[in-house]
C-alpha atoms as a PDB file:
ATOM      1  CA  UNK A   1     -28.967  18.454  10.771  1.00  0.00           C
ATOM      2  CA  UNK A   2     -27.257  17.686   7.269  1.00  0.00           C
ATOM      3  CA  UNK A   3     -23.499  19.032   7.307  1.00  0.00           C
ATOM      4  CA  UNK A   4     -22.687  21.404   4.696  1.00  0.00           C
ATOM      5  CA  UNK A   5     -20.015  20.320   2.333  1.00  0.00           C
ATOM      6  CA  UNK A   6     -16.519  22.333   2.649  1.00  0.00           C
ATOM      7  CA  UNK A   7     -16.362  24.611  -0.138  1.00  0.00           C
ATOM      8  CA  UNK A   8     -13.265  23.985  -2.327  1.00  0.00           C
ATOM      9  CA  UNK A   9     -10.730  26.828  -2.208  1.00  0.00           C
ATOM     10  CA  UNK A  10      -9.681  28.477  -5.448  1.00  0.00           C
ATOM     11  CA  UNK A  11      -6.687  26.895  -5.799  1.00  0.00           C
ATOM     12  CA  UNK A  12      -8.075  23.624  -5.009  1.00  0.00           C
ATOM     13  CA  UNK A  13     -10.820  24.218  -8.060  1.00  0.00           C
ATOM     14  CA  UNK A  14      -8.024  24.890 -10.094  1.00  0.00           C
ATOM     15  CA  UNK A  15      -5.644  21.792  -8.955  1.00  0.00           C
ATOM     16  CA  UNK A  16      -8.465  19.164  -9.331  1.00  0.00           C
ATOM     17  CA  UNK A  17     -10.450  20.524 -12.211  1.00  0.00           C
ATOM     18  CA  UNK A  18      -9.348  17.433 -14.091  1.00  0.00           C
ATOM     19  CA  UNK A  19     -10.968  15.239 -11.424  1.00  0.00           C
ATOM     20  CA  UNK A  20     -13.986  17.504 -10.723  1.00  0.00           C
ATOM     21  CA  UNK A  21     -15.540  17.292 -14.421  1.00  0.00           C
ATOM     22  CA  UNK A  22     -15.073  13.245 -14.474  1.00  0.00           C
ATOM     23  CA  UNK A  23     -18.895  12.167 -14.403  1.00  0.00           C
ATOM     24  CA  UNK A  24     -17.692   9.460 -11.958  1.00  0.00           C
ATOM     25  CA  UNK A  25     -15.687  11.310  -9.614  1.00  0.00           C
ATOM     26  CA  UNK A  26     -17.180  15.069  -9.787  1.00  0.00           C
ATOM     27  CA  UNK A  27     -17.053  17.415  -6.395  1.00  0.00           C
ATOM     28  CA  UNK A  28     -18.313  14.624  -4.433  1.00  0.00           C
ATOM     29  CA  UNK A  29     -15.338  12.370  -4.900  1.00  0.00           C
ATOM     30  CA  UNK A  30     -13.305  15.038  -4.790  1.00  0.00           C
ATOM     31  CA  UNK A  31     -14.208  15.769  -1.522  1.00  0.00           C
ATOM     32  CA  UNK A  32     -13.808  12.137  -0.621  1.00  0.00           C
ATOM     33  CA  UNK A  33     -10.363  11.936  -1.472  1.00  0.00           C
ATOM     34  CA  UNK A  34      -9.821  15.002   0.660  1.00  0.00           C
ATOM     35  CA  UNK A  35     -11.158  13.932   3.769  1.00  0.00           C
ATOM     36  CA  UNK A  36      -9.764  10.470   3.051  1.00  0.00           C
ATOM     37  CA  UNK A  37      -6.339   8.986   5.221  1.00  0.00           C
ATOM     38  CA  UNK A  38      -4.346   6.555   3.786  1.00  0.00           C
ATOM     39  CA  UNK A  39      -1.674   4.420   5.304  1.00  0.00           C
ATOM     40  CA  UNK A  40       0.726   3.267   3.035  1.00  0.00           C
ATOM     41  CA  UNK A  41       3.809   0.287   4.313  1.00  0.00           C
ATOM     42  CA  UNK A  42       7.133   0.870   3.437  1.00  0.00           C
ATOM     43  CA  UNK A  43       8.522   4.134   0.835  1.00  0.00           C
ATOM     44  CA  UNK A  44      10.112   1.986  -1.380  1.00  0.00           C
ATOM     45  CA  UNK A  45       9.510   0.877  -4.974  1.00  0.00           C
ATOM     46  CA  UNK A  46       5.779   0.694  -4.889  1.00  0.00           C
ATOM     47  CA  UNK A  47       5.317   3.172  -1.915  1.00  0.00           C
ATOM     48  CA  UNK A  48       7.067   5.674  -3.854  1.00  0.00           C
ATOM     49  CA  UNK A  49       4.103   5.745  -6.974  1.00  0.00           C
ATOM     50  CA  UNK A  50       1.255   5.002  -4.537  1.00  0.00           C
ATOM     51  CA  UNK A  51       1.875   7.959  -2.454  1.00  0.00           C
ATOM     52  CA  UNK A  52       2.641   9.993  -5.379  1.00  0.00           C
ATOM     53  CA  UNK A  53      -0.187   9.893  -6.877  1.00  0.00           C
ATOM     54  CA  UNK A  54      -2.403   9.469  -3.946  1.00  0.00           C
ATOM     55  CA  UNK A  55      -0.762  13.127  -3.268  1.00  0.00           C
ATOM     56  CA  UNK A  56      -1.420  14.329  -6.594  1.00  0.00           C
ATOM     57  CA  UNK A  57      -4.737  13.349  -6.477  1.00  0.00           C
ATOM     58  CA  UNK A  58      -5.648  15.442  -3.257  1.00  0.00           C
ATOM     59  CA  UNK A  59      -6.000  12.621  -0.903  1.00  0.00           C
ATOM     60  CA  UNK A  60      -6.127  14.492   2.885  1.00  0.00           C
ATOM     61  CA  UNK A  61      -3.727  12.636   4.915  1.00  0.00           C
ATOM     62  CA  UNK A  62      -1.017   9.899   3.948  1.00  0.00           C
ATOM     63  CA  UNK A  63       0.694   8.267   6.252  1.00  0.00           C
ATOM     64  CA  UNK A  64       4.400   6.468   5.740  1.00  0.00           C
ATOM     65  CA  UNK A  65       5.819   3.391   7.938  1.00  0.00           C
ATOM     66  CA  UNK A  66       9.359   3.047   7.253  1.00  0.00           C
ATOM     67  CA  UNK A  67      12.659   2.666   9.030  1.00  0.00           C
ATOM     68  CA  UNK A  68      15.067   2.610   6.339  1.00  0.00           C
ATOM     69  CA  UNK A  69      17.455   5.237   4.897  1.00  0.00           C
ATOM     70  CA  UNK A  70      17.722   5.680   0.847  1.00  0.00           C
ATOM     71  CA  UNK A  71      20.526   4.268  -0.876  1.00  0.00           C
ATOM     72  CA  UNK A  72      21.800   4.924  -3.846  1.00  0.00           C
ATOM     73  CA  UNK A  73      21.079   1.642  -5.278  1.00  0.00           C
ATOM     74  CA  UNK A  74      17.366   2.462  -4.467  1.00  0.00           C
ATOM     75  CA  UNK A  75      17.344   5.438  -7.556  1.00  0.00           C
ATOM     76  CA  UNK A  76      16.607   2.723  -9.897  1.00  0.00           C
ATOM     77  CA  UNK A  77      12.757   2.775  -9.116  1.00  0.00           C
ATOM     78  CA  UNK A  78      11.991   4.346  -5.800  1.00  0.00           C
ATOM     79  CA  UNK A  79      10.523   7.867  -7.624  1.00  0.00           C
ATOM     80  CA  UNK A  80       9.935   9.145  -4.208  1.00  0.00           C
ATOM     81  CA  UNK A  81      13.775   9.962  -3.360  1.00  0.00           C
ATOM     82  CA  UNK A  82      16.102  11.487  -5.310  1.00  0.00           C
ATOM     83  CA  UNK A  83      19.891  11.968  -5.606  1.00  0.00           C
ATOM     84  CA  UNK A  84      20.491  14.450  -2.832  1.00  0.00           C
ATOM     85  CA  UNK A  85      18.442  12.236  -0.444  1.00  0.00           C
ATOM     86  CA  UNK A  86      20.815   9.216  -0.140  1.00  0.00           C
ATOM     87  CA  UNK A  87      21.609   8.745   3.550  1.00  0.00           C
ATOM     88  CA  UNK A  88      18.357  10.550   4.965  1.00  0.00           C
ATOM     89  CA  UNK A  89      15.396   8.364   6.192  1.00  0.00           C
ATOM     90  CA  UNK A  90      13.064   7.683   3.842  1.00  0.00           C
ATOM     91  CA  UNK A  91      10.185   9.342   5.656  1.00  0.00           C
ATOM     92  CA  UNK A  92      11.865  12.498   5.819  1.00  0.00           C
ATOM     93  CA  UNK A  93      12.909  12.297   1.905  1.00  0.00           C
ATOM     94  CA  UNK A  94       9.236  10.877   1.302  1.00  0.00           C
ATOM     95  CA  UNK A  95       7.329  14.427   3.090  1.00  0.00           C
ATOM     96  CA  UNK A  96       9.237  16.668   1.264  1.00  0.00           C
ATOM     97  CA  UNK A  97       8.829  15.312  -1.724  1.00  0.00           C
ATOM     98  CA  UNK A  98       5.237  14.703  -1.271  1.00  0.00           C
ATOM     99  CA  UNK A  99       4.626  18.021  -0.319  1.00  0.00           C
ATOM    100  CA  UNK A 100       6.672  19.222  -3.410  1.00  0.00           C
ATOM    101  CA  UNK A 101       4.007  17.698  -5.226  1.00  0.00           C
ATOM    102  CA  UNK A 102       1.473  19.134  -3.109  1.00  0.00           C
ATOM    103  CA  UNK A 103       1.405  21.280  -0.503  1.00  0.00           C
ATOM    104  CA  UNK A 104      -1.812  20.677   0.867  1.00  0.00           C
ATOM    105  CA  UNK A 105      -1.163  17.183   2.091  1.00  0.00           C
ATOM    106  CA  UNK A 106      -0.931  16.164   5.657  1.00  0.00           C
ATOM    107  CA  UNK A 107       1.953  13.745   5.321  1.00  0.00           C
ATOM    108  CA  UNK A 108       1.801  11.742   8.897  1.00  0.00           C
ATOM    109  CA  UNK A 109       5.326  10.060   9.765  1.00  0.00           C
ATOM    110  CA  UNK A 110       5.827   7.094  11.404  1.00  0.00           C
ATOM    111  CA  UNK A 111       9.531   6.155  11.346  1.00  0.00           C
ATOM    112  CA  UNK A 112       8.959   2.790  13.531  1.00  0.00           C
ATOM    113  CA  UNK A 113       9.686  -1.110  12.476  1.00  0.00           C
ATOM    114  CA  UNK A 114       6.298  -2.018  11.908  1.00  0.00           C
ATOM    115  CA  UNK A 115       5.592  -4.931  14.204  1.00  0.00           C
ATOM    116  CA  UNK A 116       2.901  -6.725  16.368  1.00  0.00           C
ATOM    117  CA  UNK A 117       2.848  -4.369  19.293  1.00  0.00           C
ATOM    118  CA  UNK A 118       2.452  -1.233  17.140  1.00  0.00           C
ATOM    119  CA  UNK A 119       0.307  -2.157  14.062  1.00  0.00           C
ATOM    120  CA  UNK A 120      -2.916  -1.820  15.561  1.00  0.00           C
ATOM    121  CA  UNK A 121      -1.969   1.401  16.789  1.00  0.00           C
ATOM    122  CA  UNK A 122      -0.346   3.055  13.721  1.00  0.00           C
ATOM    123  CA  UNK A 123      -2.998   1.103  11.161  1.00  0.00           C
ATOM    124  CA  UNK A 124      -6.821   2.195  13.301  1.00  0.00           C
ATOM    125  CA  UNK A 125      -5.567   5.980  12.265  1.00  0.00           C
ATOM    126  CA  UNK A 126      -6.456   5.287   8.584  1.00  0.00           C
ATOM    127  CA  UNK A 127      -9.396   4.580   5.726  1.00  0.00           C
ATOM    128  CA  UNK A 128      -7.537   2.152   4.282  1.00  0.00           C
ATOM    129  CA  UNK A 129      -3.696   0.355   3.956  1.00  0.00           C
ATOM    130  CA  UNK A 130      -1.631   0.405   0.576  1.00  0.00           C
ATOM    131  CA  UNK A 131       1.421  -2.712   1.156  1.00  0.00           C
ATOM    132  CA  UNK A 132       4.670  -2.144  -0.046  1.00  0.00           C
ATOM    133  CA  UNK A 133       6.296  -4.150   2.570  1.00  0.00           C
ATOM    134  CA  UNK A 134       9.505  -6.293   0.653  1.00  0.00           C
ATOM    135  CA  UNK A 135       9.301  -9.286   3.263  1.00  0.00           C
ATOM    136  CA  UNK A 136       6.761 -12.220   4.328  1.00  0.00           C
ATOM    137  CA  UNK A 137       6.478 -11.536   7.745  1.00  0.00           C
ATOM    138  CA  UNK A 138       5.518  -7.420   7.343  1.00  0.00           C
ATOM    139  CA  UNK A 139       2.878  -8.778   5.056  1.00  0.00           C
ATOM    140  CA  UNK A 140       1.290 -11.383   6.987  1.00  0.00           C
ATOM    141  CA  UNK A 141       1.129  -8.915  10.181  1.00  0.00           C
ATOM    142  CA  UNK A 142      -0.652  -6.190   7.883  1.00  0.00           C
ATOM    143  CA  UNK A 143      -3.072  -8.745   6.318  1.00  0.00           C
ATOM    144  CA  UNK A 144      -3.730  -9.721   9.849  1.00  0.00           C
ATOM    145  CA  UNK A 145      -3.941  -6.239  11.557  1.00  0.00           C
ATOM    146  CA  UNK A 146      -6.217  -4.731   8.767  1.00  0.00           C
ATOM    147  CA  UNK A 147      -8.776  -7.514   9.011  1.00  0.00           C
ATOM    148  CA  UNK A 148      -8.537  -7.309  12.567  1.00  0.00           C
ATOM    149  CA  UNK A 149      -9.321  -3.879  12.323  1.00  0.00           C
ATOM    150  CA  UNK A 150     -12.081  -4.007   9.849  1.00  0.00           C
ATOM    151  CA  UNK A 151      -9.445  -2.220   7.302  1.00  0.00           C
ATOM    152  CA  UNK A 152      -9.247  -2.578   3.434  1.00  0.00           C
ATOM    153  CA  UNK A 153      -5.749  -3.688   2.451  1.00  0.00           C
ATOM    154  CA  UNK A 154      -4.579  -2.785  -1.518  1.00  0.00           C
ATOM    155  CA  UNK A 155      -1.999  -5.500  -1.648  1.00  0.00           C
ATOM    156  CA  UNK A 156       0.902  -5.918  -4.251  1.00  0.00           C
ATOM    157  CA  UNK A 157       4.321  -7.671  -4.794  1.00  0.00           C
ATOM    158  CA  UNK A 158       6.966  -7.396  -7.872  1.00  0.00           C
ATOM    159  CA  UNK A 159      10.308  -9.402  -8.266  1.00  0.00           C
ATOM    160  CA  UNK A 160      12.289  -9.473 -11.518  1.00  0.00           C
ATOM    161  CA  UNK A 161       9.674  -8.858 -14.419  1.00  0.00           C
ATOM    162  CA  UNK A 162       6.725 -10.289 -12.572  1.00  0.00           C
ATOM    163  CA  UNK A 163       3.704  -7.947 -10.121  1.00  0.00           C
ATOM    164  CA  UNK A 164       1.088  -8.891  -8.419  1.00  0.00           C
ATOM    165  CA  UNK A 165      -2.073  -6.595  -7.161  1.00  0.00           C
ATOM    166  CA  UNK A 166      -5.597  -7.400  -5.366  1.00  0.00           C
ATOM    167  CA  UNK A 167      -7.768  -5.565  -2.728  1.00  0.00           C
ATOM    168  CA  UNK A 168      -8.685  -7.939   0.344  1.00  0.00           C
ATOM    169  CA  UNK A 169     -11.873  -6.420   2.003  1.00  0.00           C
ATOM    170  CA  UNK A 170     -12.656  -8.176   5.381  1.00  0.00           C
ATOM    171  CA  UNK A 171     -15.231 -10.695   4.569  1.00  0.00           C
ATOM    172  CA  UNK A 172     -14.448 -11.542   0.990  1.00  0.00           C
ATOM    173  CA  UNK A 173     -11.071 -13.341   1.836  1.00  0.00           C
ATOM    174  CA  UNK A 174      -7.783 -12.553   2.952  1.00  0.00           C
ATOM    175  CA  UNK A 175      -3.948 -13.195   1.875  1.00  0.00           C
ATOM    176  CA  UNK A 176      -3.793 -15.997   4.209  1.00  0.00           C
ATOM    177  CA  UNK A 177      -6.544 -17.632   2.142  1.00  0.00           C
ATOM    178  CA  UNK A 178      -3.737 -17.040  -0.728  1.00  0.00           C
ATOM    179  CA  UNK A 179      -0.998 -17.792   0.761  1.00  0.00           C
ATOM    180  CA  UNK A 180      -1.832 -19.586   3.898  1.00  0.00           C
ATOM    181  CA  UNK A 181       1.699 -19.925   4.976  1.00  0.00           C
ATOM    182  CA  UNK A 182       4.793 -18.326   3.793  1.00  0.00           C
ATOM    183  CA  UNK A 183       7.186 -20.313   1.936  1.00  0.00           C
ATOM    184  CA  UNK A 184      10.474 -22.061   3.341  1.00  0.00           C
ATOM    185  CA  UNK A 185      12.795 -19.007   4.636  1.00  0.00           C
ATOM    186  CA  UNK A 186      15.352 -18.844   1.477  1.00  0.00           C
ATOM    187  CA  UNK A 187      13.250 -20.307  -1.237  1.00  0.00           C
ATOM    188  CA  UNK A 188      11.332 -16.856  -2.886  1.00  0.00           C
ATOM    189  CA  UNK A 189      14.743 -14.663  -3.456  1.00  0.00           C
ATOM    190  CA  UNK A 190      14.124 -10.502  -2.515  1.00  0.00           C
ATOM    191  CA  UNK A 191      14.407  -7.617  -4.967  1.00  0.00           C
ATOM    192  CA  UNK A 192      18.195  -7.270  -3.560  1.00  0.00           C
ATOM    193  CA  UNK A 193      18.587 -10.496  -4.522  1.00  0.00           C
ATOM    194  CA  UNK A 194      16.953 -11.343  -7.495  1.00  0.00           C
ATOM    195  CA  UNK A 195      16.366  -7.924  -9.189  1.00  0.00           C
ATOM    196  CA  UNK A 196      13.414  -6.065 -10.461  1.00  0.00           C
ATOM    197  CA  UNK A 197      12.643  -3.955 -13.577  1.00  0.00           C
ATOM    198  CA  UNK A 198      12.081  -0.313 -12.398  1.00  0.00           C
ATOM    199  CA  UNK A 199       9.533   0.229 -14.202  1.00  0.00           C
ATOM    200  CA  UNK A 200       7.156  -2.218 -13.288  1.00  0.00           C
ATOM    201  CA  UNK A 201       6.984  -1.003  -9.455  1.00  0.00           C
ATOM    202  CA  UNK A 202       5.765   2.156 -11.251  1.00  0.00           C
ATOM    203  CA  UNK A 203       3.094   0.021 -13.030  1.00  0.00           C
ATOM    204  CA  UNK A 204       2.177  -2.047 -10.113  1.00  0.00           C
ATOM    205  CA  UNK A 205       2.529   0.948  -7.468  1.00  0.00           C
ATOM    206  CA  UNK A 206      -0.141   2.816  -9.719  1.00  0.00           C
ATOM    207  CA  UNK A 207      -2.462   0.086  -9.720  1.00  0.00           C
ATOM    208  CA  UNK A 208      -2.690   0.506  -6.109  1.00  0.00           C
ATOM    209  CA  UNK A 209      -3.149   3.930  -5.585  1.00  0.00           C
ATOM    210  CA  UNK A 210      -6.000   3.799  -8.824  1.00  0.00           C
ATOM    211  CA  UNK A 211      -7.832   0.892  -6.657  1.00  0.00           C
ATOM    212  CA  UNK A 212      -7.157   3.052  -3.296  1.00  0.00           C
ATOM    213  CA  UNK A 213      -8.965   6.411  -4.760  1.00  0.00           C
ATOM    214  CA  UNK A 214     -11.414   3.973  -6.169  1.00  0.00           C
ATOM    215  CA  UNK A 215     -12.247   2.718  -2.970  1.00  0.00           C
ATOM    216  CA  UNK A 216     -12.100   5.561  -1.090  1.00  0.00           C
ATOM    217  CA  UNK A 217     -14.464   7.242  -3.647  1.00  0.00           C
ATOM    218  CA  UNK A 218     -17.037   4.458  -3.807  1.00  0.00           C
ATOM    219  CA  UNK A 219     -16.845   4.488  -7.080  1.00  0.00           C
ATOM    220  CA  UNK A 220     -15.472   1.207 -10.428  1.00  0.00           C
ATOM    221  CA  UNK A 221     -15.020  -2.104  -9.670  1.00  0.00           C
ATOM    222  CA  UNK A 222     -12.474  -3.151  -7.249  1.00  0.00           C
ATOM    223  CA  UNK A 223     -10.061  -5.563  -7.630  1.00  0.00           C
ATOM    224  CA  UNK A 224     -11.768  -7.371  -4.559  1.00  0.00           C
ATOM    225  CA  UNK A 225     -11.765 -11.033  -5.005  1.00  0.00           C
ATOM    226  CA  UNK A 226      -9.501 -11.054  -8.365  1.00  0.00           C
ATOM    227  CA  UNK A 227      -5.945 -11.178  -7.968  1.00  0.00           C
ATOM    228  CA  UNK A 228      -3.994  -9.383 -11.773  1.00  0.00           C
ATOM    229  CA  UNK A 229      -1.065 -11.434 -12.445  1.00  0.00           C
ATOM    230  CA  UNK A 230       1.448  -9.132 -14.766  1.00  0.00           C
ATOM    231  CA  UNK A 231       4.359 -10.366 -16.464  1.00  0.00           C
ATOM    232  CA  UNK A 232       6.104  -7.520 -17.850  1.00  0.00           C
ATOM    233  CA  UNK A 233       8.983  -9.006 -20.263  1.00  0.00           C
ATOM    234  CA  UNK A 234       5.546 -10.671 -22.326  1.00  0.00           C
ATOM    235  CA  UNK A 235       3.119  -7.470 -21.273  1.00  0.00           C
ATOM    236  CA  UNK A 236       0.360  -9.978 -20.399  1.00  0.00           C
ATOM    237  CA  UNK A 237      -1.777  -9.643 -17.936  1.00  0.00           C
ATOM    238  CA  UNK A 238      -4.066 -12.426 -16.380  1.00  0.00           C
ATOM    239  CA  UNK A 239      -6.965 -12.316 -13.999  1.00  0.00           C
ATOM    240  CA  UNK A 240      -7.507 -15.317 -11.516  1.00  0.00           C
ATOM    241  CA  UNK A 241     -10.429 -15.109  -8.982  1.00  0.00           C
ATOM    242  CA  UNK A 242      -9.936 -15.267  -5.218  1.00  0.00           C
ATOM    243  CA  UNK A 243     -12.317 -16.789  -2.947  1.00  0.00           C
ATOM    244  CA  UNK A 244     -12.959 -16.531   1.255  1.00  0.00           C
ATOM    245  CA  UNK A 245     -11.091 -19.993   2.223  1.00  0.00           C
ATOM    246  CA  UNK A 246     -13.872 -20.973   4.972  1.00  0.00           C
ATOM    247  CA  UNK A 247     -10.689 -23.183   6.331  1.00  0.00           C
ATOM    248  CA  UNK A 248      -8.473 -19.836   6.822  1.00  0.00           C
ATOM    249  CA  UNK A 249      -6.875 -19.419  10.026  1.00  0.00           C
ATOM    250  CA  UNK A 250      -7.929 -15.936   9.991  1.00  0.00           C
ATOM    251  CA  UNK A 251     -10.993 -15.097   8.226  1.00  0.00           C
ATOM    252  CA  UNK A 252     -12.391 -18.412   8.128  1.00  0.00           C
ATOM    253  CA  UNK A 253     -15.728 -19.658   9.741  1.00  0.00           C
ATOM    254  CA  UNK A 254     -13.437 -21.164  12.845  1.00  0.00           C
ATOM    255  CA  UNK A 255     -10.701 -18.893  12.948  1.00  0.00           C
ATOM    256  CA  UNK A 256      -7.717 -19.883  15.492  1.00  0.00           C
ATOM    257  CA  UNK A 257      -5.419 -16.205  14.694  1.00  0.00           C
ATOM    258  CA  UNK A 258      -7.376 -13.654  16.762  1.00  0.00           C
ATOM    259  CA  UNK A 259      -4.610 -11.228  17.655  1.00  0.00           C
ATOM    260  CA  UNK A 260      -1.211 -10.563  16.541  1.00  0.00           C
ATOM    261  CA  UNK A 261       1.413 -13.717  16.888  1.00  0.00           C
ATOM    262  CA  UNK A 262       5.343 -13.213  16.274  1.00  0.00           C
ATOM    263  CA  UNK A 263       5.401 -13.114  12.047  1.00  0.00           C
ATOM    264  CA  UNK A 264       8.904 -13.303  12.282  1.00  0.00           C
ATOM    265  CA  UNK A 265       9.099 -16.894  13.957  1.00  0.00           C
ATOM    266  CA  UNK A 266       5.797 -17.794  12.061  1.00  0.00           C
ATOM    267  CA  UNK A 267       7.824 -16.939   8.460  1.00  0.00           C
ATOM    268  CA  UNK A 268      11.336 -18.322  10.223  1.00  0.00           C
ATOM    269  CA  UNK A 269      13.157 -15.018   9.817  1.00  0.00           C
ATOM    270  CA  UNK A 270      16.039 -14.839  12.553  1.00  0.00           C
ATOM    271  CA  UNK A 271      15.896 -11.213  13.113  1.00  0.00           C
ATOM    272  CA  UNK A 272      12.858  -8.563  12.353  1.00  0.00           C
ATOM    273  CA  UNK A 273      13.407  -7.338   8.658  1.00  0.00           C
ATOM    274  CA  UNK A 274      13.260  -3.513   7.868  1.00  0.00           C
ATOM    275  CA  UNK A 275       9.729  -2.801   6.094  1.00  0.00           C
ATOM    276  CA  UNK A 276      10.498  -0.887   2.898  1.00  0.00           C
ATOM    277  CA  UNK A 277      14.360  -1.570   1.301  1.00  0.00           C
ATOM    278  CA  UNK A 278      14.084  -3.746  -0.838  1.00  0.00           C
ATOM    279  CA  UNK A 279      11.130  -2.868  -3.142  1.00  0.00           C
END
């Protein structure tokens, strides 16, 4: 027997009427986004516009991994937090402000370090996995717990004036077939670091969430396959096609990673880092 669809409250008419009269999008996607769950790593400087607008737009569940507090020195970009939040965790800061913006949301916590023997755990609840994470090893144990899992990742990265975005769908390639092993511990500097213009984890942030509802909807062209290289203090923007690496240790035709390893000895980090401060 065919399930009836969930009729749309009045106020929920009202909220998404711009989404409902899109050709493209309509009731149907609507609906989508409602009975969609997202997962999105770390509440930080792309977190923050990811899950703001994956809120806006009605998306049913988001769920928030971080273990950091807000700082003041985090105001520069991270829209999810405000002044009055410095000092509280960021995934208490990040609900209420996401229900601020809408109510109807079920905002899912998970205040936990993200690592090997939880990511399987936390990342099987969702659709799909928006990363935010600021260090190497967080984003080589997503990569490898989403593919594991049969989970789209929406992957991006910013330092100084420079982002990064791209969707890795298990079976068309992976970041390890980008970046098949991290780079000497010391060599890339962090946001802390080397800086970033606030504005551009707004740009790159909403590039996620647009190819998360996208995804989620069935509806455009993905970024799947095609990394967009932005370099903000030029406004360019360049396009550079990914390909499955049949060599990857992950994805490829004789993979050797099969389960989770230690990412923080495989990216020679000392101690675990906290998923989330920096960006």
């Amino acid at each position: 027997m065919t399930q009836q669809p969930v009729a749309f409250t009045p106020e929920q008419v009202k909220r998404y009427s711009r989404h409902i009269i899109m050709g493209d999008v309509g009731s149907r996607g609507q609906r989508k986004l409602l009975q969609s769950k997202a997962l999105i790593i770390g509440a930080g400087g792309l977190g923050s516009p990811s899950a703001v607008y994956l809120a806006l737009a009605g998306v049913g569940t988001i769920g928030i991994v971080d273990f950091d507090v807000v700082e003041l020195s985090n105001l520069q970009r991270q829209i999810l937090h405000h002044t009055p939040d410095v000092g509280r965790p960021k995934v208490q800061s990040a609900k209420d402000n996401i229900l601020a913006y809408n109510p109807g949301v079920n905002v899912v916590l998970h205040e936990a370090r993200l690592e090997s023997d939880n990511a399987m755990e936390i990342i099987s609840q969702y659709d799909l996995v928006i990363n935010g994470a600021d260090n190497f090893a967080t984003r080589y144990l997503v990569n490898d717990a989403c593919y594991l899992l049969n989970k789209p990742l929406v992957d991006g990265s910013i330092l100084i004036f420079d982002g990064q975005a791209t969707v890795f769908v298990p079976g068309k390639g992976c970041y390890r077939c980008l970046f098949p092993s991290p780079p000497p511990p010391g060599m890339v500097p962090n946001c802390a670091e080397a800086g970033v213009l606030g504005s551009l984890t707004g740009l790159v942030g909403s590039i996620q969430a647009t190819e998360a509802m996208k995804y989620l909807m069935g509806i455009g062209e993905n970024l799947t396959s095609r990394l967009l290289l932005i370099d903000a203090l030029s406004m360019t923007f360049r396009e550079v096609k990914l390909k499955r690496n049949p060599n990857c240790p992950l994805c490829g035709d004789n993979p050797t990673v099969k389960q989770l390893i230690d990412y923080e000895v495989f990216c020679g980090v000392a101690a675990p880092e906290t998923v989330g401060s920096a960006h």
